[in-house]
Protein backbone atom coordinates (compact mmCIF):
# COMPACT_ATOMS: atom_id res chain seq x y z
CA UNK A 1 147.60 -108.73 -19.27
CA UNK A 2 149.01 -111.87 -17.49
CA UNK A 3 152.74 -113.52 -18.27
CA UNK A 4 152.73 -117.09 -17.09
CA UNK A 5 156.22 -119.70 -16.14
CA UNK A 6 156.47 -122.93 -15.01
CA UNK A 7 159.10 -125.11 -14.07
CA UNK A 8 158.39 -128.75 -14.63
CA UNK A 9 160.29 -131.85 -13.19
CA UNK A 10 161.70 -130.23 -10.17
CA UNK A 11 163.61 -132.21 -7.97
CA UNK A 12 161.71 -130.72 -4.44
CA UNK A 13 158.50 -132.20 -2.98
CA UNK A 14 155.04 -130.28 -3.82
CA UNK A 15 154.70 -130.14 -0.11
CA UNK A 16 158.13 -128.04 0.43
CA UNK A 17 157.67 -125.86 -2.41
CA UNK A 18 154.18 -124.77 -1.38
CA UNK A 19 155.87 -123.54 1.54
CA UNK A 20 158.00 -120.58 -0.16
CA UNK A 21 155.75 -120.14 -2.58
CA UNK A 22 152.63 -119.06 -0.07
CA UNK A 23 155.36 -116.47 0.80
CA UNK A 24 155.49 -115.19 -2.52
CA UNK A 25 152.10 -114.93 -3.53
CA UNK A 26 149.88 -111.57 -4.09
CA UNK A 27 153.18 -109.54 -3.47
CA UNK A 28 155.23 -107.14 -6.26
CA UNK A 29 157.91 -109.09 -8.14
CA UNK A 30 161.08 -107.06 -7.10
CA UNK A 31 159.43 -107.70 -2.96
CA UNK A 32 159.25 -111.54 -4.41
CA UNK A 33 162.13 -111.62 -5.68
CA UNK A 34 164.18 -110.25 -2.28
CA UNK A 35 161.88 -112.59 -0.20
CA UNK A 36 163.34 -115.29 -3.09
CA UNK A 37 166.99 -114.28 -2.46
CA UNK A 38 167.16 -114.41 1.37
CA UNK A 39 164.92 -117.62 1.79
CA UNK A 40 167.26 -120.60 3.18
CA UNK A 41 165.91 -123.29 1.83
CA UNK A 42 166.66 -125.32 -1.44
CA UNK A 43 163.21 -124.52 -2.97
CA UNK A 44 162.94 -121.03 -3.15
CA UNK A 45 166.48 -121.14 -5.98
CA UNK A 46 164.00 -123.25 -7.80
CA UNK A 47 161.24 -120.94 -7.39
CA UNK A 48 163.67 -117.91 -8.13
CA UNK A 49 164.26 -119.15 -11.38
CA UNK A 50 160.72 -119.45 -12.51
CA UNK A 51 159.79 -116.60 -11.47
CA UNK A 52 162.89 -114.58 -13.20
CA UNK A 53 161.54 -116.69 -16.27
CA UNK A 54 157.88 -115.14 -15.85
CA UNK A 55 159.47 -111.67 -15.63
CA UNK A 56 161.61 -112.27 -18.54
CA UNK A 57 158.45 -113.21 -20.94
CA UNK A 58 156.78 -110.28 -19.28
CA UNK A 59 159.74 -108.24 -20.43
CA UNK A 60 159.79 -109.53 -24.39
CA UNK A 61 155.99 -107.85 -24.15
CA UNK A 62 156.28 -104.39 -25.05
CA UNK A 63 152.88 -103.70 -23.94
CA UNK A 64 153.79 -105.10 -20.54
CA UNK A 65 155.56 -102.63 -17.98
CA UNK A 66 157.84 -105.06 -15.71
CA UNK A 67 157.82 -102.46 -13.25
CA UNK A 68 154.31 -103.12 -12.02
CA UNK A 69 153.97 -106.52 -11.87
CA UNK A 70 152.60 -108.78 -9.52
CA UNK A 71 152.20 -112.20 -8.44
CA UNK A 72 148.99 -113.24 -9.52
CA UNK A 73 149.18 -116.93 -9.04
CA UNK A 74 151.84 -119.49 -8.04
CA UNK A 75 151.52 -122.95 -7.33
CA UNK A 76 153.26 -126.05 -7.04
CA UNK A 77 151.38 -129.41 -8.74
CA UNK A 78 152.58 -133.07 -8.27
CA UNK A 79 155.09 -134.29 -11.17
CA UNK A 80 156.09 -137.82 -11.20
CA UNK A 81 157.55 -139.68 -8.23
CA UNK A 82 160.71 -141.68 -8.94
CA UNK A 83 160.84 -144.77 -6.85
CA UNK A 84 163.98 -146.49 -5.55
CA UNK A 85 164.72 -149.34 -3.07
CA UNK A 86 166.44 -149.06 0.33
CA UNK A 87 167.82 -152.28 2.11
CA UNK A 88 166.57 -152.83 5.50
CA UNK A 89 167.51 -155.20 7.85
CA UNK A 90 166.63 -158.98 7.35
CA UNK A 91 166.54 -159.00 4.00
CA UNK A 92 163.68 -156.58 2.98
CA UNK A 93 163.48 -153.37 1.43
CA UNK A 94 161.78 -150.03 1.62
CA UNK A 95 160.30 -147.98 -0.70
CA UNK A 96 162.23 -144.48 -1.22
CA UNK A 97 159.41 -141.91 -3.01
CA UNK A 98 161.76 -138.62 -4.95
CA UNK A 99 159.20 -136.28 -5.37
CA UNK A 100 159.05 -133.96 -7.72
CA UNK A 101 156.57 -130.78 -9.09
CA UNK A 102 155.15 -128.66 -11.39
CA UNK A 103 156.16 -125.07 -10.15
CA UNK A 104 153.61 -122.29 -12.44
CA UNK A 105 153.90 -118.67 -11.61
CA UNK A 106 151.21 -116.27 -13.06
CA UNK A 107 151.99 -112.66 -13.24
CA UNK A 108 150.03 -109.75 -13.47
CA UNK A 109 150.19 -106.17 -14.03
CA UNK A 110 148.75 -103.81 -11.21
């Protein structure tokens, strides 16, 4: 049986976030969740929280036992990009591109 999160409109760049979360990925939640904890960088709180979402709709399953899942899927999609203006010099501007994602965690029970 599979228990499925996702986070949507997170402020961190697709690119960044596929970076924890290809650390997370085929392991046991409780490992994920330490790897989660002790990661030092500003996605993997965002990542944290999905995932402690997945594992609390795994846990309102009473067929489910939250002691043997796993991370069966996790990815990271494109949300929308905000766009804002920086001044440059001479009168012109740049483009500034906030990124944002879809985080989706997919759980699984070994």
């Amino acid at each position: 049986m599979q228990v499925r999160a996702q986070g949507k409109y997170l402020r961190v760049s697709p690119q960044k976030a596929r970076l924890i979360i290809d650390t997370v990925r085929g392991k046991r939640v409780e490992d994920a969740l330490n790897v989660l904890r002790f990661t030092d960088k500003r996605a993997a709180d965002l990542i944290l929280k999905v995932l402690n979402s997945a594992v609390a709709n795994a846990d309102q399953n009473p067929n489910i036992d939250v002691d043997t899942l796993v991370v069966k899927t996790a990815y990271a999609d494109e949300g929308p990009t905000l766009k804002r203006w920086r001044p440059r010099a001479m009168g012109r501007a740049t483009r500034i591109r906030k990124r944002t994602s879809h985080i989706t965690i997919i759980l699984e029970e070994s």
